[in-house]
Protein backbone atom coordinates (compact mmCIF):
# COMPACT_ATOMS: atom_id res chain seq x y z
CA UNK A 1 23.97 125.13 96.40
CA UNK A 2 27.41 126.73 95.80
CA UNK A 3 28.66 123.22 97.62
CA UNK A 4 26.81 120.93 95.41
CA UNK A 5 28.43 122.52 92.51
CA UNK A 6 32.19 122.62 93.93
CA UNK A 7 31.64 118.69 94.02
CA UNK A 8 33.48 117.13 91.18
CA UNK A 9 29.87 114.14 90.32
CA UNK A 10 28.04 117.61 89.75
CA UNK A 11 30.67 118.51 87.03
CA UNK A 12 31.00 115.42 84.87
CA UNK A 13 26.74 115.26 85.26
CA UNK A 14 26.88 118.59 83.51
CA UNK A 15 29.59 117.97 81.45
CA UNK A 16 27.76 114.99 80.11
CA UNK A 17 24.40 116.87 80.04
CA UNK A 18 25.73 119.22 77.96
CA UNK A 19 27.44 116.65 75.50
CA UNK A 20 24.10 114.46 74.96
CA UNK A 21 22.20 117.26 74.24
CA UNK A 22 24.17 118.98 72.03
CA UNK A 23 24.95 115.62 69.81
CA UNK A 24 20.57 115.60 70.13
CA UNK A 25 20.33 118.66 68.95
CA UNK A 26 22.88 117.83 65.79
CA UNK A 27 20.78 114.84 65.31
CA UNK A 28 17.48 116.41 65.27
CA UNK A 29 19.03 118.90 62.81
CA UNK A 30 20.73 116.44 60.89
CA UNK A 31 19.25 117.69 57.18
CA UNK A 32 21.60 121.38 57.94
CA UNK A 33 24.47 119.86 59.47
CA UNK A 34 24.91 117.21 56.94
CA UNK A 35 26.11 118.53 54.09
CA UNK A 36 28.59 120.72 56.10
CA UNK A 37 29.87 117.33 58.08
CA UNK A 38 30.05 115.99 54.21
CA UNK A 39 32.67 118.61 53.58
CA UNK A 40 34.28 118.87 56.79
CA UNK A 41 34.52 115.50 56.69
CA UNK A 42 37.32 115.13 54.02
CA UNK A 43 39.64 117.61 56.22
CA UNK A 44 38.78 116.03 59.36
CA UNK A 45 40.64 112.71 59.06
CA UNK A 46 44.24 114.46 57.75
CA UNK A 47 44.20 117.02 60.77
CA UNK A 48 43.36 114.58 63.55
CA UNK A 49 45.89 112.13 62.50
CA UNK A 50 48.47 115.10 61.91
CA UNK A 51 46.64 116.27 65.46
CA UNK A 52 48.02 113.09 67.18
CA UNK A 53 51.50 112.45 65.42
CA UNK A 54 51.73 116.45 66.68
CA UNK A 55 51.01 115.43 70.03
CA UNK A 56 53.21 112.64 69.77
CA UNK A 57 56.01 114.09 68.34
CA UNK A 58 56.31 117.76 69.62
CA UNK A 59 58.29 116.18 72.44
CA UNK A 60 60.96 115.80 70.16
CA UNK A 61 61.25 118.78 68.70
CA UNK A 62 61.34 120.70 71.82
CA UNK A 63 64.35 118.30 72.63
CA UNK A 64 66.14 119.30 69.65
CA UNK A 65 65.25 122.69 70.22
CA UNK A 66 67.31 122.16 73.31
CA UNK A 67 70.13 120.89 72.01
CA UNK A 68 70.66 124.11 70.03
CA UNK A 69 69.08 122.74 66.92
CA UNK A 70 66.75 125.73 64.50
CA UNK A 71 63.32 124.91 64.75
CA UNK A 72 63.34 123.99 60.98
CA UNK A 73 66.43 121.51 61.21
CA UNK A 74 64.58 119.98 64.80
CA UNK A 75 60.84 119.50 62.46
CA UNK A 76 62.90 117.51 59.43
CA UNK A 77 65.16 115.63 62.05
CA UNK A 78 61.32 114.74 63.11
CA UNK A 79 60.29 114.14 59.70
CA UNK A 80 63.07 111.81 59.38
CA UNK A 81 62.74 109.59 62.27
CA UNK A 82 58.95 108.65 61.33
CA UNK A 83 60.31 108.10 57.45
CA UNK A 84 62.45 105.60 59.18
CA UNK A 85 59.87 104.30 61.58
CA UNK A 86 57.66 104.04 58.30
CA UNK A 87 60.66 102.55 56.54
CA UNK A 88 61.02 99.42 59.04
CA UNK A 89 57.28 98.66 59.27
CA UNK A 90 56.79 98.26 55.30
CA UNK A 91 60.37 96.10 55.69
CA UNK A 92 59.56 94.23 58.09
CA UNK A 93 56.04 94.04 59.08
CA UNK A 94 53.97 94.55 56.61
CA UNK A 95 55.28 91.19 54.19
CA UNK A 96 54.42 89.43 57.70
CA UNK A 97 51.16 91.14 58.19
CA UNK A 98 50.47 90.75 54.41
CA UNK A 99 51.41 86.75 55.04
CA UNK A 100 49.23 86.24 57.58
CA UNK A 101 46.26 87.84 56.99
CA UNK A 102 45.92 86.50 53.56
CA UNK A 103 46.23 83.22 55.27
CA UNK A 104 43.62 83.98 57.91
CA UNK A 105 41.24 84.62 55.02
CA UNK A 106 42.03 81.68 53.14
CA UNK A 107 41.30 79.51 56.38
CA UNK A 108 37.94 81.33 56.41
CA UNK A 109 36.10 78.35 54.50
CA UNK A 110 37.62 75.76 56.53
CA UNK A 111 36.35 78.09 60.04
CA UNK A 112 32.42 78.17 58.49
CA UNK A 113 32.80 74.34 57.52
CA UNK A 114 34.64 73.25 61.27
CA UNK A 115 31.15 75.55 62.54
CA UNK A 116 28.91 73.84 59.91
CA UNK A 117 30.01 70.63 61.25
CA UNK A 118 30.13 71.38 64.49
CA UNK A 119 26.05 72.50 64.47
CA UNK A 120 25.43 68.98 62.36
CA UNK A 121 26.98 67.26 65.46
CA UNK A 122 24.84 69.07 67.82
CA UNK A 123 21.86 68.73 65.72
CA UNK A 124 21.72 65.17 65.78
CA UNK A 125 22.96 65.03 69.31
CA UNK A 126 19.57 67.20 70.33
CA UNK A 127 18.48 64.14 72.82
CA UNK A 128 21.41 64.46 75.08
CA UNK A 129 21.52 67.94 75.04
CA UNK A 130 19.16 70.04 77.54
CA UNK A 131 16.16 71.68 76.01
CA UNK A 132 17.93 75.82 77.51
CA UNK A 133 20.84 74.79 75.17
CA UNK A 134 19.27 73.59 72.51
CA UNK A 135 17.54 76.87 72.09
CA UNK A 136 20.85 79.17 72.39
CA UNK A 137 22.31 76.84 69.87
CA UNK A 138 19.02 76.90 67.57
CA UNK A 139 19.07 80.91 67.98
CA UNK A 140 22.65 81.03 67.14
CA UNK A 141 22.31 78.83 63.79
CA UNK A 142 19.66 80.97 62.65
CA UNK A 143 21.44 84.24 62.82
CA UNK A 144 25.08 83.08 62.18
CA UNK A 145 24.43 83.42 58.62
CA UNK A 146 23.50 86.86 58.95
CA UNK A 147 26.13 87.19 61.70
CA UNK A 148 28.68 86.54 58.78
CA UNK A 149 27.09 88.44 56.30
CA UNK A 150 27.38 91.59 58.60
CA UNK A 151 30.94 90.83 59.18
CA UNK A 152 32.37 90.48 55.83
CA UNK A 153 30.01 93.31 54.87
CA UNK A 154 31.98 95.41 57.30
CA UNK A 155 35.12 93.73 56.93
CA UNK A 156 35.03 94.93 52.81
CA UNK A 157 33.22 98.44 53.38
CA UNK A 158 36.28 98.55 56.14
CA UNK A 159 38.96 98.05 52.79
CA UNK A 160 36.88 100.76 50.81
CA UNK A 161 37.39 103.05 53.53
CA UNK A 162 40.76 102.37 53.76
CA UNK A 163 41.48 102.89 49.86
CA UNK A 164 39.89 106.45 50.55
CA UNK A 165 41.50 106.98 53.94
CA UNK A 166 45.30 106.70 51.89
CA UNK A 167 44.44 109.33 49.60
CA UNK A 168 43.73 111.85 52.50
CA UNK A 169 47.41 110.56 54.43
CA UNK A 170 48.76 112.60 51.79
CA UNK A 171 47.16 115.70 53.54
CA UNK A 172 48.97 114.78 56.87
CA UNK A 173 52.54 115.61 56.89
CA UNK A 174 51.40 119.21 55.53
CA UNK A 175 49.57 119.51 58.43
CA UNK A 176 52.11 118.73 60.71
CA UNK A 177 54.53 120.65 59.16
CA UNK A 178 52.55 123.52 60.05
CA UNK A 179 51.67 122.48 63.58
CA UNK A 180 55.25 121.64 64.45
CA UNK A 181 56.43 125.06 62.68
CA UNK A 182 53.67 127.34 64.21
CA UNK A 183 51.98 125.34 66.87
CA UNK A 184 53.19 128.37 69.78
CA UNK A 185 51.60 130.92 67.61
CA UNK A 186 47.71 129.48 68.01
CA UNK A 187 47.06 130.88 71.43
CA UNK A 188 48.13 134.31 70.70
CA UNK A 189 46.06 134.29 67.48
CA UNK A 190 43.40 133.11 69.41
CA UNK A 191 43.99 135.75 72.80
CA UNK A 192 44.60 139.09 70.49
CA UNK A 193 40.63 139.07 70.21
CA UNK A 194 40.20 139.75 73.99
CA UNK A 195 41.14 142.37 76.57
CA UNK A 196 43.89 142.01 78.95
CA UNK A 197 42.04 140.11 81.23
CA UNK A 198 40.13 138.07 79.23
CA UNK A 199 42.76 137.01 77.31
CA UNK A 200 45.37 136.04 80.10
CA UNK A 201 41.90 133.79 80.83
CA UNK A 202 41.20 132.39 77.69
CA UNK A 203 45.31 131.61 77.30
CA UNK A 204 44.88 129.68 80.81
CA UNK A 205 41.71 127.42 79.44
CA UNK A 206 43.90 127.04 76.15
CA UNK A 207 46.59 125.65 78.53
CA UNK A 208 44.50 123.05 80.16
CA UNK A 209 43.35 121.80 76.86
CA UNK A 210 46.79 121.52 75.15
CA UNK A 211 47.74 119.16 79.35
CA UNK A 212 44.63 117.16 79.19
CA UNK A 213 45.02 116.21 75.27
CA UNK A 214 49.18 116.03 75.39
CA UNK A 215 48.35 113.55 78.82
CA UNK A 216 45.37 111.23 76.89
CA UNK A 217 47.09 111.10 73.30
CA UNK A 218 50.76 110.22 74.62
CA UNK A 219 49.40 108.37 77.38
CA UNK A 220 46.73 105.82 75.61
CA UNK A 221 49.18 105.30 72.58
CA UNK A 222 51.57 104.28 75.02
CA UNK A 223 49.55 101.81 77.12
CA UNK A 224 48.17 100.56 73.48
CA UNK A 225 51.88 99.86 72.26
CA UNK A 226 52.52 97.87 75.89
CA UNK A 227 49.51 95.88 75.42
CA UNK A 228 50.72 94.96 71.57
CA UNK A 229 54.06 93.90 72.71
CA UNK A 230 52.75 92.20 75.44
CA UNK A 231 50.34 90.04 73.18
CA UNK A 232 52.61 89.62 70.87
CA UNK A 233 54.78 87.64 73.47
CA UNK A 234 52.36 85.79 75.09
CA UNK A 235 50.64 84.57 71.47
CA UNK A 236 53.94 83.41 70.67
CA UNK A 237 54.99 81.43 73.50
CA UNK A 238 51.50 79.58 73.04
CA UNK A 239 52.28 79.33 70.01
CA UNK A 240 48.34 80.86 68.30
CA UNK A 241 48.24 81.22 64.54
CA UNK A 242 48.33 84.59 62.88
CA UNK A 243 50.27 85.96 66.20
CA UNK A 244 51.64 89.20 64.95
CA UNK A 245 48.53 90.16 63.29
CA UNK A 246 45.61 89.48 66.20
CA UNK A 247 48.29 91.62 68.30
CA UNK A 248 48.58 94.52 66.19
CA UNK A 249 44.88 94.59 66.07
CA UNK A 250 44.79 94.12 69.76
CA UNK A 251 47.03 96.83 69.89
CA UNK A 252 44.59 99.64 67.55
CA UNK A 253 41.70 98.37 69.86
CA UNK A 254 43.08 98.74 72.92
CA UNK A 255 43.22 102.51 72.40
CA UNK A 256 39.33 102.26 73.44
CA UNK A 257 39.50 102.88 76.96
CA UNK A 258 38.17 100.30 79.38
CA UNK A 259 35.92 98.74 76.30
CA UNK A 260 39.35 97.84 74.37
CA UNK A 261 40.69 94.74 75.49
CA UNK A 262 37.85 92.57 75.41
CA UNK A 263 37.26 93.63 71.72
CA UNK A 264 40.82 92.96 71.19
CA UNK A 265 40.90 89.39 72.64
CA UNK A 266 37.77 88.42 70.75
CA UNK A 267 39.11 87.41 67.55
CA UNK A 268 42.23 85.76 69.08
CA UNK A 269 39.78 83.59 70.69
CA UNK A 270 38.10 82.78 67.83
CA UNK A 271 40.75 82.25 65.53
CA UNK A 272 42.07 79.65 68.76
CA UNK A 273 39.27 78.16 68.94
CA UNK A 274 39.21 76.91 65.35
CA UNK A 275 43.34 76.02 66.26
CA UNK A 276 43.04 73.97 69.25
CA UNK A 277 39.78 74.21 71.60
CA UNK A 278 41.88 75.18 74.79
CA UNK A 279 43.53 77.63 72.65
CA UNK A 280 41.05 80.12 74.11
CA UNK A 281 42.11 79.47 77.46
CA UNK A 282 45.50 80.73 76.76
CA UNK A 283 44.64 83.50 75.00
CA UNK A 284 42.48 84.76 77.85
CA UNK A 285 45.30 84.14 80.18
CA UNK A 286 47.54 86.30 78.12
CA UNK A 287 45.09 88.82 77.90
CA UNK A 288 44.78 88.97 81.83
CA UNK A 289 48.55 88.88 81.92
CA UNK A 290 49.09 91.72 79.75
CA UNK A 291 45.76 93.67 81.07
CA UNK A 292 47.64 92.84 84.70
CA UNK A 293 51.26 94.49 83.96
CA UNK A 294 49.43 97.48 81.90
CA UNK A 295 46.96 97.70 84.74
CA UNK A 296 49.63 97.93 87.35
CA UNK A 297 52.89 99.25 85.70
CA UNK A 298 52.31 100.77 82.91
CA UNK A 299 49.11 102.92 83.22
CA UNK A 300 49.54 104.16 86.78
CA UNK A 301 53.37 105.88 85.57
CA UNK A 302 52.29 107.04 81.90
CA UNK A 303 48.99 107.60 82.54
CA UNK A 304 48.28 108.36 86.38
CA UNK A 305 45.82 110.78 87.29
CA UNK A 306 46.53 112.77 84.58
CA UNK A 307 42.60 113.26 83.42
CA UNK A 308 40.85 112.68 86.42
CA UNK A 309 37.99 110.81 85.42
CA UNK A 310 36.21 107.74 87.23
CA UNK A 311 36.13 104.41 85.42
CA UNK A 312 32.30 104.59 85.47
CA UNK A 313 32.38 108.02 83.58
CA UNK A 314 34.88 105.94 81.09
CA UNK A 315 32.79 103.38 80.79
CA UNK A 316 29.32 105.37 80.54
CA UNK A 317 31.04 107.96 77.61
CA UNK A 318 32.79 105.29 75.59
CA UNK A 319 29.37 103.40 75.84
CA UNK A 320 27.30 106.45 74.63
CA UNK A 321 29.69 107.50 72.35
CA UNK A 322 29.60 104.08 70.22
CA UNK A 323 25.82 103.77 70.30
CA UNK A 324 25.79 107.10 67.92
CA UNK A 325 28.96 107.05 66.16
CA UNK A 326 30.02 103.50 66.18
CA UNK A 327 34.04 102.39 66.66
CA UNK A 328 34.93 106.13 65.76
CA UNK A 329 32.68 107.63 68.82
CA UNK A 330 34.66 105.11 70.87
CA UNK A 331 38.53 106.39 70.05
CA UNK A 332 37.45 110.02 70.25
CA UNK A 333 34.75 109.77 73.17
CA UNK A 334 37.40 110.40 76.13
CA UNK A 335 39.09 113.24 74.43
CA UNK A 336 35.96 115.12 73.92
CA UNK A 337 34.70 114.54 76.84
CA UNK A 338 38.05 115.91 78.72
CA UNK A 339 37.96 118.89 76.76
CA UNK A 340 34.41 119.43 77.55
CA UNK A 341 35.06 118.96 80.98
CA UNK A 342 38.26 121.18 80.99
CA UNK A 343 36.19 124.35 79.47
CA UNK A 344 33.11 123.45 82.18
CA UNK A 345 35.32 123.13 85.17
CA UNK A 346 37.59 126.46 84.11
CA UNK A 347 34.38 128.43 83.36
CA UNK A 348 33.10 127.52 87.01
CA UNK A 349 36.74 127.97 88.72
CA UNK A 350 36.86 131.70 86.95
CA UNK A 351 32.98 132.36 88.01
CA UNK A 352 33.57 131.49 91.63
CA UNK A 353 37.02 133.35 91.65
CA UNK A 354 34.96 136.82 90.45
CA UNK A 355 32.83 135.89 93.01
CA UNK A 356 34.63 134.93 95.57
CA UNK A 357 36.39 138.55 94.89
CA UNK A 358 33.24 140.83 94.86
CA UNK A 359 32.43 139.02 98.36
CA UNK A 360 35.88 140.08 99.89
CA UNK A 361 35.39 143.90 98.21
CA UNK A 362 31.91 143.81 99.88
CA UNK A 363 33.82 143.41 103.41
């Protein structure tokens, strides 16, 4: 028994036992925990984004820190850099982005009217074409209406939730402030509760946390910014419409692990399609390109083995994750999980470290 649980399948089983159940339980429940997620809800989006720019940029800090620099003096050197950062993207970016886009949705007509006629064609073609096909094509004219429906539906409930989403960025760089400022002082808050020995354990699981979400948050934002550059390039040298925009959005997708890049390439294809109908060719050869050098360059130094989890556990969370919360369950399955996995695994390591202790006191 004691070897079926040292094996590492045994722990992500658990791990993921534990997770569905207790997301079953808060959906069986949902009529209590629903007016507290209401609530909680209008903190949560500030402190995770101030969460990840903390993650990202605590790194610097400590450098400065290094350099001789007051902790104060390092956090608005910090401040600084992203004011710049923010400073160059509405410059630069954004009147391209802005460009773009509204020129993506003004060629929206002319896409539904190149499909429209394209369905007419086949339509009146029916004789050559073979009954299977005729079928898929018959299926796909009947829903694409509500197909597009659903997609500008979500595309403008997408633009109210941004409108709300900018009120709450004012909350972030409070946050951070703090977490920059005081970050060292959480895990003594936290360890003053317990004895000697508890604590020095609880400050060790604490640890582990802090690894496994500095190693996923640095790491995937990373690989995400490779893969946006490397779209980016490859869009433009085959010269697809709307290049900087389908790789930004590339780029905010391919923080989904595993599941990422084929959402990303989607509407690339689509808008190639309607461009040139080998367009879509190229754009999947970028995408392998750029999926190739991430794959084999990038991801093995930044990322490594940093989290140690399987591809199939990837796949199987990320899955499960957006079947009950949709595109958010996605971005935050794999850091959930890890921490999950972090507190299971530590638990066991300190139970079979007691035990393996009583056994030696015994002889």
């Amino acid at each position: 028994m004691i070897a079926l649980v040292q094996k590492r399948w045994f722990q992500t089983l658990i791990a993921l036992i534990l997770i569905f159940t207790l997301i079953l339980l808060v959906s069986a429940a949902d009529f209590i925990f629903s007016p507290i997620f209401k609530y909680v809800g209008a903190v949560a989006f500030p402190l995770i984004g101030a969460g990840i720019l903390f993650y990202l940029t605590r790194p610097v800090m400590h450098l400065l820190e290094k350099l001789k620099m007051p902790r104060i003096a390092a956090i608005m050197i910090v401040f600084l850099l992203l004011l710049a950062f923010l400073f160059v993207v509405a410059r630069y970016i954004v009147p391209i982005l802005q460009t773009q886009f509204s020129n993506l949705v003004n060629n929206i007509p002319t896409m539904v009217s190149g499909v429209q006629d394209l369905i007419g064609y086949w339509q009146s073609n029916q004789n050559l074409i073979p009954d299977e096909v005729n079928k898929t094509i018959n299926n796909i004219t009947s829903n694409l209406q509500t197909y597009i429906e659903k997609a500008m539906s979500f595309i403008f409930g997408f633009i109210g939730e941004f409108i709300s989403i900018l009120f709450a960025l004012i909350l972030i760089p409070f946050f951070l402030f703090f977490m920059l400022k005081d970050g060292e002082k959480f895990v003594p808050f936290i360890t003053k509760f317990f004895k000697k020995k508890k604590a020095e354990n609880i400050r060790e699981l604490l640890t582990k946390i802090d690894d496994s979400l500095t190693s996923f948050i640095q790491g995937q934002l990373i690989v995400a910014l490779c893969i946006g550059i490397l779209l980016y390039i490859g869009y433009a040298i085959i010269g697809l419409n709307y290049a900087l925009t389908l790789a930004i959005f590339g780029m905010i997708i391919c923080v989904i692990p595993f599941i990422g890049p084929y959402l990303a390439v989607t509407p690339a294809i689509i808008v190639g399609f309607f461009q040139d109908p080998l367009m879509p060719v190229w754009v999947a050869i970028v995408m392998i390109v750029a999926q190739q050098i991430e794959g084999n360059l990038v991801s093995p130094n930044v990322m490594g083995k940093a989290l140690h989890l399987h591809p199939l556990t990837v796949i199987t969370v990320v899955l499960a994750a957006g079947s009950i919360g949709g595109l958010l369950g996605m971005l935050f399955a794999i850091p959930i999980y890890s921490v999950v996995k972090t507190i299971i695994s530590h638990f066991y390591e300190t139970y079979q470290d007691a035990h393996d202790n009583e056994y030696d006191s015994l002889i």
